[in-house]
Protein backbone atom coordinates (compact mmCIF):
# COMPACT_ATOMS: atom_id res chain seq x y z
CA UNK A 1 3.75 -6.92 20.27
CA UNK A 2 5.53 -3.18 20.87
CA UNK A 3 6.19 -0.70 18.28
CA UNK A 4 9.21 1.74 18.73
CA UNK A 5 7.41 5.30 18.98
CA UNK A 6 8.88 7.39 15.87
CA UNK A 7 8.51 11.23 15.81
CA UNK A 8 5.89 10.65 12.85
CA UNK A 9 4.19 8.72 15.01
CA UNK A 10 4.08 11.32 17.64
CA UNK A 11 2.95 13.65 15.58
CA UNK A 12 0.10 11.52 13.78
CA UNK A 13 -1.11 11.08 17.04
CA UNK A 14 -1.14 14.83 18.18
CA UNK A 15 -2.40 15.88 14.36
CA UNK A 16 -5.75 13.75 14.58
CA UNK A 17 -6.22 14.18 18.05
CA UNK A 18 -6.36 18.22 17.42
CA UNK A 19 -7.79 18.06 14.13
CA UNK A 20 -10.77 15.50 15.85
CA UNK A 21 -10.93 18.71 19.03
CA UNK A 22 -10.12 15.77 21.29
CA UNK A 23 -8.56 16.62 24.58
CA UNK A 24 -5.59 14.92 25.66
CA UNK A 25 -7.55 14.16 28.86
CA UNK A 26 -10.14 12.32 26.86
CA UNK A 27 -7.45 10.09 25.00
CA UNK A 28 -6.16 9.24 28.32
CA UNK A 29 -9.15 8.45 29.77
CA UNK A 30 -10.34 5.92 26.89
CA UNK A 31 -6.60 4.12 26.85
CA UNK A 32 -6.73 4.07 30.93
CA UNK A 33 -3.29 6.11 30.97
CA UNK A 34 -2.51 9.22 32.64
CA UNK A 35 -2.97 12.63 30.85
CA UNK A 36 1.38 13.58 31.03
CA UNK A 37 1.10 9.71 29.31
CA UNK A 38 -0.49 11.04 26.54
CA UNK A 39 1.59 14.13 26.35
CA UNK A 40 4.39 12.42 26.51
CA UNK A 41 3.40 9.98 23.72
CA UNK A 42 2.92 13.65 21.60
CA UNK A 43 5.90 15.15 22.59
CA UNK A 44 8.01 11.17 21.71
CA UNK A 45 9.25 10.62 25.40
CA UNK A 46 7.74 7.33 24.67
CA UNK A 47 9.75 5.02 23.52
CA UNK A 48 7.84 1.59 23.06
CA UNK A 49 3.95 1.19 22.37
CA UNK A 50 1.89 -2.15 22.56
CA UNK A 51 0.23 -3.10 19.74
CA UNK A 52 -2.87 -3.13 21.53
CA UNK A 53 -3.04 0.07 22.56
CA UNK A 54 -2.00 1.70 19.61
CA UNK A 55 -4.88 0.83 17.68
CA UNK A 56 -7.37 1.66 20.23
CA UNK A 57 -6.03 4.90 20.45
CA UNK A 58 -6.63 4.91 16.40
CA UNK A 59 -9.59 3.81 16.78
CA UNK A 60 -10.86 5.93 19.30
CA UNK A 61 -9.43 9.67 17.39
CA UNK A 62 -10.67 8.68 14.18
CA UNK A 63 -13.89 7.23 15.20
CA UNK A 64 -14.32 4.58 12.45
CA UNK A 65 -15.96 1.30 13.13
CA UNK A 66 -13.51 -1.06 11.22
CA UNK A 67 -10.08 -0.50 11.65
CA UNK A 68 -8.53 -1.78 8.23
CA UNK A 69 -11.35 -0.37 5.95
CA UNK A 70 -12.12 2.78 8.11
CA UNK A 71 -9.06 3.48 10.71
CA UNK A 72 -6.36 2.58 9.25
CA UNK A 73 -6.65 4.09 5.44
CA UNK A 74 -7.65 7.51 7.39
CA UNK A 75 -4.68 7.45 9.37
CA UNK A 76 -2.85 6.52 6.14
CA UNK A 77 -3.94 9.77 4.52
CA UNK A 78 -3.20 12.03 7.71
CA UNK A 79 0.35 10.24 8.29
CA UNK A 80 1.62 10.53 4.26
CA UNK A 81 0.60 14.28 4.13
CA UNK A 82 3.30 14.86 5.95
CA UNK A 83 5.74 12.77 6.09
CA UNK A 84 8.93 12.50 3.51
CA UNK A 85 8.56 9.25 2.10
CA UNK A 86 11.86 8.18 2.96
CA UNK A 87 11.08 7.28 6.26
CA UNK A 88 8.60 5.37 5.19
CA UNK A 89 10.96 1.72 6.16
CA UNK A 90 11.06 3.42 9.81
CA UNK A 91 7.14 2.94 10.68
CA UNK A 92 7.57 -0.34 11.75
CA UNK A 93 3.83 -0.26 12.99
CA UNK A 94 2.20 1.05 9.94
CA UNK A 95 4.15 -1.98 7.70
CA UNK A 96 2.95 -4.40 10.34
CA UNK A 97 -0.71 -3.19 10.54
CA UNK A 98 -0.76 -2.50 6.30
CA UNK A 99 1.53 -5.76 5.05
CA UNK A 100 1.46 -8.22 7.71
CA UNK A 101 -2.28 -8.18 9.75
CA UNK A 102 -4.57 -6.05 7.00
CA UNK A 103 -7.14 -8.72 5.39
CA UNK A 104 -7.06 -9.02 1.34
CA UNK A 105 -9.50 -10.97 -1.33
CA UNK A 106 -7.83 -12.53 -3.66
CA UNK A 107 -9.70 -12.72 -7.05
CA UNK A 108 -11.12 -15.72 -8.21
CA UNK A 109 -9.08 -14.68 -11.35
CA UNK A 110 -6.02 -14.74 -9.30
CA UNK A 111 -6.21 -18.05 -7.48
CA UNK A 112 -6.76 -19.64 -10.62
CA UNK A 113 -3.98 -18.45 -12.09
CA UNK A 114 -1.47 -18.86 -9.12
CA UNK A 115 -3.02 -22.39 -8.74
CA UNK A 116 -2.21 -23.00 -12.67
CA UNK A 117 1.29 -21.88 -12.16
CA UNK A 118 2.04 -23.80 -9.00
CA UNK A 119 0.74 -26.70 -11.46
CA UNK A 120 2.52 -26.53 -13.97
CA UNK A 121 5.68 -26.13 -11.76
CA UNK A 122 4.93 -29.87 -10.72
CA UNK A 123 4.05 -28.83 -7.06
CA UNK A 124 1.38 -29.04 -4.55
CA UNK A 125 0.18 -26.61 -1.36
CA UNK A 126 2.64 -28.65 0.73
CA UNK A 127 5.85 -28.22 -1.51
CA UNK A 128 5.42 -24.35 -1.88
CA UNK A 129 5.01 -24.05 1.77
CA UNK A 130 7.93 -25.80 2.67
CA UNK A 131 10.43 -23.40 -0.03
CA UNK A 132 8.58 -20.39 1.55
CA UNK A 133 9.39 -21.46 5.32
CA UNK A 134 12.53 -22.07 4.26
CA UNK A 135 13.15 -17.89 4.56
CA UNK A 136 16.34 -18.05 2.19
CA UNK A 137 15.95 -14.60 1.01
CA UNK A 138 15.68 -13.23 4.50
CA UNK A 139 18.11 -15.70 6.26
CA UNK A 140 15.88 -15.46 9.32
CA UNK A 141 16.30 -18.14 12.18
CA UNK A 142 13.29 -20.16 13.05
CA UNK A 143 14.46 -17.58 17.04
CA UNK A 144 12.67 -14.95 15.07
CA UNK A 145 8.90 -14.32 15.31
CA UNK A 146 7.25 -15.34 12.27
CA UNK A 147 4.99 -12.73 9.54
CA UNK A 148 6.21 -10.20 11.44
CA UNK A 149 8.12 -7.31 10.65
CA UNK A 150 10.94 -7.15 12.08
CA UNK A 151 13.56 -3.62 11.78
CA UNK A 152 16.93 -4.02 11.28
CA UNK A 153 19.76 -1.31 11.54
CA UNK A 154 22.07 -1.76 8.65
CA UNK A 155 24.68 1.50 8.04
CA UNK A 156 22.88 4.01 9.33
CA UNK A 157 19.60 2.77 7.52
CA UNK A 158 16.70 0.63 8.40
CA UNK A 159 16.19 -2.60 6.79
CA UNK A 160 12.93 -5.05 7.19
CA UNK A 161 12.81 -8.24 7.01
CA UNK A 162 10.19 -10.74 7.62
CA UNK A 163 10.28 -14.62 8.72
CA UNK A 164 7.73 -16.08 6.46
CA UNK A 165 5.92 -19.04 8.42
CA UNK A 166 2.91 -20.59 6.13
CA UNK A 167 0.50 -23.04 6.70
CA UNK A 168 0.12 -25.50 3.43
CA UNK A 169 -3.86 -25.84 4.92
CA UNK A 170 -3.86 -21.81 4.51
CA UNK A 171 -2.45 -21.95 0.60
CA UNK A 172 -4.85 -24.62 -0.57
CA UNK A 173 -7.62 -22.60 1.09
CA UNK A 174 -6.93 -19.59 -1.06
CA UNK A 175 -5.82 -21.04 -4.58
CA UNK A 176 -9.16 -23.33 -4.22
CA UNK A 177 -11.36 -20.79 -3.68
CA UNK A 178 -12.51 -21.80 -0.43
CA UNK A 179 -11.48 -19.18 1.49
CA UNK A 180 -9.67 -16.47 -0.14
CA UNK A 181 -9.27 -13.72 2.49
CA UNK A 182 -5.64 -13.73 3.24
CA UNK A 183 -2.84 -10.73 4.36
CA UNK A 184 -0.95 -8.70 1.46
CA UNK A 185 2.23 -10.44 3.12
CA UNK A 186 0.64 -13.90 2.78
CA UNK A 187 -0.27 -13.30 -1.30
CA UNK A 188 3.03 -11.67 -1.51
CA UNK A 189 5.53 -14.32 -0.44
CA UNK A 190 2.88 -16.88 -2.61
CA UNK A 191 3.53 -14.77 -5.56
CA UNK A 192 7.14 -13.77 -4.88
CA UNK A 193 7.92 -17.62 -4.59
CA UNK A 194 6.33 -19.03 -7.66
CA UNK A 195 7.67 -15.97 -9.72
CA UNK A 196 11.37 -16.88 -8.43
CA UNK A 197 10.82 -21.04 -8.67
CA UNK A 198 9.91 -20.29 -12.64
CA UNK A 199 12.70 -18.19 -12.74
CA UNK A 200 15.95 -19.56 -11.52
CA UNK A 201 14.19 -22.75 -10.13
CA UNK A 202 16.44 -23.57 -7.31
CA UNK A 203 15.65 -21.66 -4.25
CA UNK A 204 18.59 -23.44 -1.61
CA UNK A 205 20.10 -19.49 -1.90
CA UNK A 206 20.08 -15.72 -1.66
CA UNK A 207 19.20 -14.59 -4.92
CA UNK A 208 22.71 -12.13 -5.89
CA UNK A 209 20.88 -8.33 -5.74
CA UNK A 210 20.54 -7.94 -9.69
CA UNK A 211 18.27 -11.01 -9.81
CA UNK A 212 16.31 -10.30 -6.30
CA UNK A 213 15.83 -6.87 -7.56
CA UNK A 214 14.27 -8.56 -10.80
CA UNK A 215 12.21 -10.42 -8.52
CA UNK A 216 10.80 -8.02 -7.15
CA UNK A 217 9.54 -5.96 -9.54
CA UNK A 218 7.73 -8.52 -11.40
CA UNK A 219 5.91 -9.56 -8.50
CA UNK A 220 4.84 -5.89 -7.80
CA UNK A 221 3.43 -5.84 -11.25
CA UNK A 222 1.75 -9.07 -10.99
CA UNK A 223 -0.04 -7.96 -8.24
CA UNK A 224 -0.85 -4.65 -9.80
CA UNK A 225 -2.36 -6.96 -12.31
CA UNK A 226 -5.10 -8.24 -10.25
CA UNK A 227 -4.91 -5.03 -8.00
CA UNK A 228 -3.73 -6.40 -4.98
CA UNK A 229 -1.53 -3.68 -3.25
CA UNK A 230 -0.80 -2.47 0.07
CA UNK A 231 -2.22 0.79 1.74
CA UNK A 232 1.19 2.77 1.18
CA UNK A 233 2.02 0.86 -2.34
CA UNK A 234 4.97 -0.81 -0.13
CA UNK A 235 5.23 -4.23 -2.20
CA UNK A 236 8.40 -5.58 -0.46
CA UNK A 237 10.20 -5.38 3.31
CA UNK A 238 13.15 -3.32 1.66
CA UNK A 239 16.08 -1.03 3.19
CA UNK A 240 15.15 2.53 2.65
CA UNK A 241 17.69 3.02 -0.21
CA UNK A 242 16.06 -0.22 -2.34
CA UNK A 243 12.44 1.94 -1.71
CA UNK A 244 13.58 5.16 -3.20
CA UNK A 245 15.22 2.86 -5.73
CA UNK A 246 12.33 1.34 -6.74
CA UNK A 247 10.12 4.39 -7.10
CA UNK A 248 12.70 5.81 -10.05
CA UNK A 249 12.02 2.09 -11.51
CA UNK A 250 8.41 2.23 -11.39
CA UNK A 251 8.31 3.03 -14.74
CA UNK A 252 9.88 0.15 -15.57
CA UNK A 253 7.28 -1.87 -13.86
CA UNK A 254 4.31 -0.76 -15.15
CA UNK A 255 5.46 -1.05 -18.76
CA UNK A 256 6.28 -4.35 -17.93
CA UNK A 257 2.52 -4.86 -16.74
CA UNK A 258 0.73 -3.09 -19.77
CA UNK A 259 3.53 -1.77 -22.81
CA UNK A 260 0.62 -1.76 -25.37
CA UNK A 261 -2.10 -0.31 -23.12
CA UNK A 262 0.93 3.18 -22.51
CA UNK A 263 1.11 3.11 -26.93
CA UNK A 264 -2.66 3.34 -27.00
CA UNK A 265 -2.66 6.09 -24.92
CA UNK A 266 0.70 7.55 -26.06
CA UNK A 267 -0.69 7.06 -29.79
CA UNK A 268 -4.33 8.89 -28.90
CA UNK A 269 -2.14 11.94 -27.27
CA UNK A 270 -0.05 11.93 -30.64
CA UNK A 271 -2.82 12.12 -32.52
CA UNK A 272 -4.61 14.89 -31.05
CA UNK A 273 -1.71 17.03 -30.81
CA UNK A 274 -2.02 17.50 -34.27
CA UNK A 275 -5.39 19.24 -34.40
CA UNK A 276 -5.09 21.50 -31.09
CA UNK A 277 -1.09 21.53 -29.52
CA UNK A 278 -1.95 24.01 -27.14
CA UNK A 279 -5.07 22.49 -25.77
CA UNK A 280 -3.71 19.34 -25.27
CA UNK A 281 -0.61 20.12 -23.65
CA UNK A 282 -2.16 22.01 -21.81
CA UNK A 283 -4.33 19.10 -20.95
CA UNK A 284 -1.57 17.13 -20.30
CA UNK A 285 0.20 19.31 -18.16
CA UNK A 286 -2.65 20.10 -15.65
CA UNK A 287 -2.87 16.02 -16.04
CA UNK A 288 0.37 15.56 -14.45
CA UNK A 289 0.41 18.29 -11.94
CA UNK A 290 -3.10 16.74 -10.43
CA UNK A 291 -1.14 12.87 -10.21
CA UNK A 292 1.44 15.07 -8.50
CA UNK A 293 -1.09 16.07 -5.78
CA UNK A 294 -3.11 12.59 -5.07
CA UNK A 295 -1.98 9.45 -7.60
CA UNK A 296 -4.53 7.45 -6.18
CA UNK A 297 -7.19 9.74 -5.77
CA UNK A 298 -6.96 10.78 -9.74
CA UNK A 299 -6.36 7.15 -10.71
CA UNK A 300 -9.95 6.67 -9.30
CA UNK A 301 -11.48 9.44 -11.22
CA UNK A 302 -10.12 7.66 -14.31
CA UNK A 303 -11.56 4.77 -13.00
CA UNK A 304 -15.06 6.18 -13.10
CA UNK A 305 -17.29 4.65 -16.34
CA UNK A 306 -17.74 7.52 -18.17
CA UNK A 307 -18.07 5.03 -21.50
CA UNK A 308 -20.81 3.76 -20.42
CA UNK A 309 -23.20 6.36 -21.02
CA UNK A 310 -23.29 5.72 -24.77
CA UNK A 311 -25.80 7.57 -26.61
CA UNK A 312 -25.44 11.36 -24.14
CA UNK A 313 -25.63 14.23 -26.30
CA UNK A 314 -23.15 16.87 -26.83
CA UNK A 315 -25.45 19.09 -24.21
CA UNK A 316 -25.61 16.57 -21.60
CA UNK A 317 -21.75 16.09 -21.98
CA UNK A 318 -21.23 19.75 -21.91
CA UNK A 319 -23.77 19.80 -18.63
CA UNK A 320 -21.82 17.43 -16.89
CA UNK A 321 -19.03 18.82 -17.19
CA UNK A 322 -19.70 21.94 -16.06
CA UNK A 323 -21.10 19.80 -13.20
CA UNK A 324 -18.00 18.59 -11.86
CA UNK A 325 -16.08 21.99 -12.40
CA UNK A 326 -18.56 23.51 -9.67
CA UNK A 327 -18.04 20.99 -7.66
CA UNK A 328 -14.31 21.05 -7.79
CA UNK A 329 -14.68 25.06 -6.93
CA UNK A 330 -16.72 23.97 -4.00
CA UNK A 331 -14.32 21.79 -2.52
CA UNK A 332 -11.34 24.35 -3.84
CA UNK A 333 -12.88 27.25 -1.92
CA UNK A 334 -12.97 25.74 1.56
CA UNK A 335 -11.17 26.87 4.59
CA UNK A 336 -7.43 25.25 4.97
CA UNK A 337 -9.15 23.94 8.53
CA UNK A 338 -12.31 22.07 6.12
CA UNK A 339 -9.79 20.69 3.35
CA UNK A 340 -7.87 19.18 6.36
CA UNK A 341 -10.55 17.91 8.48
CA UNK A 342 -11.65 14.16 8.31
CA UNK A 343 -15.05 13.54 9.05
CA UNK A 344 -16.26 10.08 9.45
């Protein structure tokens, strides 16, 4: 498989080479290429990369061990710092490595739910593989490669689209239980087509855009559910235009996942307003400005327990907080060269 060389890509490749103090010479010695190869690869006179190569070149700047849970997030980070999300639909590789080939458990939770659904839709493994390979939505030929993505240039803009191929061996696998390591793509176009057969029920069409669109987002949410998501939160092979679109809509999507769980929340913010305004806006402002910086990065300090250390007195609480504000200061007053550098 060959990836078209974008300019992010080029300059991924040149940022964690630097930022690792790796030599060009050294990359091309470990990839068996010549050192204008590599600075040609930097500079994007190359056009076309193999798959293969790519990811040993990953592998080797960023030093991890295993390239979906170590390699690829880290080039993830490096790669979103800078560029505009936008051209997100153009990194063909990064949607192939994230959606397509990146391993994902599915719950037990889950496969007992998508197993009760398929049920109660009167169907079996075999019957929901045969709708899915039946590519409707994407109107791909069985000429096209299958789960992979494949770039299209529509207008000006790039559109993906993917030739879903399943195996009805692969489906009873994961809804039983038996094996339930599977690709984000794979648990997508499960979800996507059970969502749509309860739906509208007959899937010998194109869904008109109102209804796909509808489609979409309540698969993304269903996955949220059970917190199955890609690397880059990219929850469907869309054209550029239907991404940006479906970032304003997110809104949208998550109140469609949890409406009373954004009262609670929206009903404890009320309420303390009324004893300190300024605090709490405060609060609330700094709250917003941090999801600005890193969403997923504060979504995982929410995540931490904290109400599970019933019983800690007002000191202790007090203690650890002042705790974690030294510790923020630490990381806060490092160089611009230690905030940026990955170690692994």
């Amino acid at each position: 498989m060959k990836f078209t060389v974008t300019g992010e890509l080029s300059v991924l490749i040149r940022t964690i080479r630097t930022q690792k103090g790796i030599s060009a010479k050294e990359l091309a010695a470990f990839i068996e290429k010549s050192p204008s190869y590599v600075s040609k690869l930097e500079s994007g006179d190359v056009k076309n990369i193999q798959k293969k190569d790519l990811t040993r070149i990953f592998i080797f700047l960023t030093g991890g061990e295993n390239f979906y849970e170590d390699v690829l997030p880290a080039v993830v980070r490096v790669l979103m710092s800078f560029m505009p999300g936008e051209r997100l639909p153009e990194q063909v590789w990064l949607l192939q490595y994230d959606t397509a080939d990146r391993p994902v458990l599915v719950s037990e939770e889950m496969a007992e739910n998508l197993k009760e659904r398929l049920e109660e839709l009167g169907m079996e493994a075999e019957g929901l593989a045969a709708v899915m390979n039946e590519n409707f939505d994407s109107e791909l030929s069985s000429a096209f490669p299958a789960n992979e993505i494949i770039p299209f240039d529509q207008q000006g803009s790039t559109r993906i689209l993917v030739r879903l191929e399943m195996n009805p061996k692969d489906i009873s696998r994961i809804l039983s239980g038996v094996d339930r390591n599977t690709t984000y793509l794979v648990i997508y176009g499960i979800s996507h087509m059970l969502i749509r057969l309860e739906k509208f029920g007959s899937v010998s069409y194109k869904l008109p855009p109102e209804n796909a669109v509808e489609i979409l987002r309540d698969t993304s949410a269903y996955l949220e559910k059970y917190q199955v998501h890609s690397l880059i939160g990219f929850s469907r092979m869309l054209s550029s235009r239907d991404f940006i679109s479906r970032q304003v809509n997110m809104a949208n999507t998550f109140d469609s996942v949890s409406s009373d769980l954004m009262n609670s929340i929206m009903e404890f913010f009320q309420e303390a307003l009324k004893f300190d305004t300024l605090g709490v806006t405060q609060t609330m402002d700094a709250f917003v400005k941090s999801l600005s910086w890193d969403p997923a990065f504060i979504l995982k300090l929410i995540e931490l327990p904290f109400y599970k250390m019933e019983g800690l007195s007002y000191y202790q609480k007090k203690n650890l907080i002042y705790e974690i504000k030294e510790l923020l200061e630490k990381y806060d007053q490092m160089s611009d060269f230690e905030k940026k550098l990955e170690i692994y």
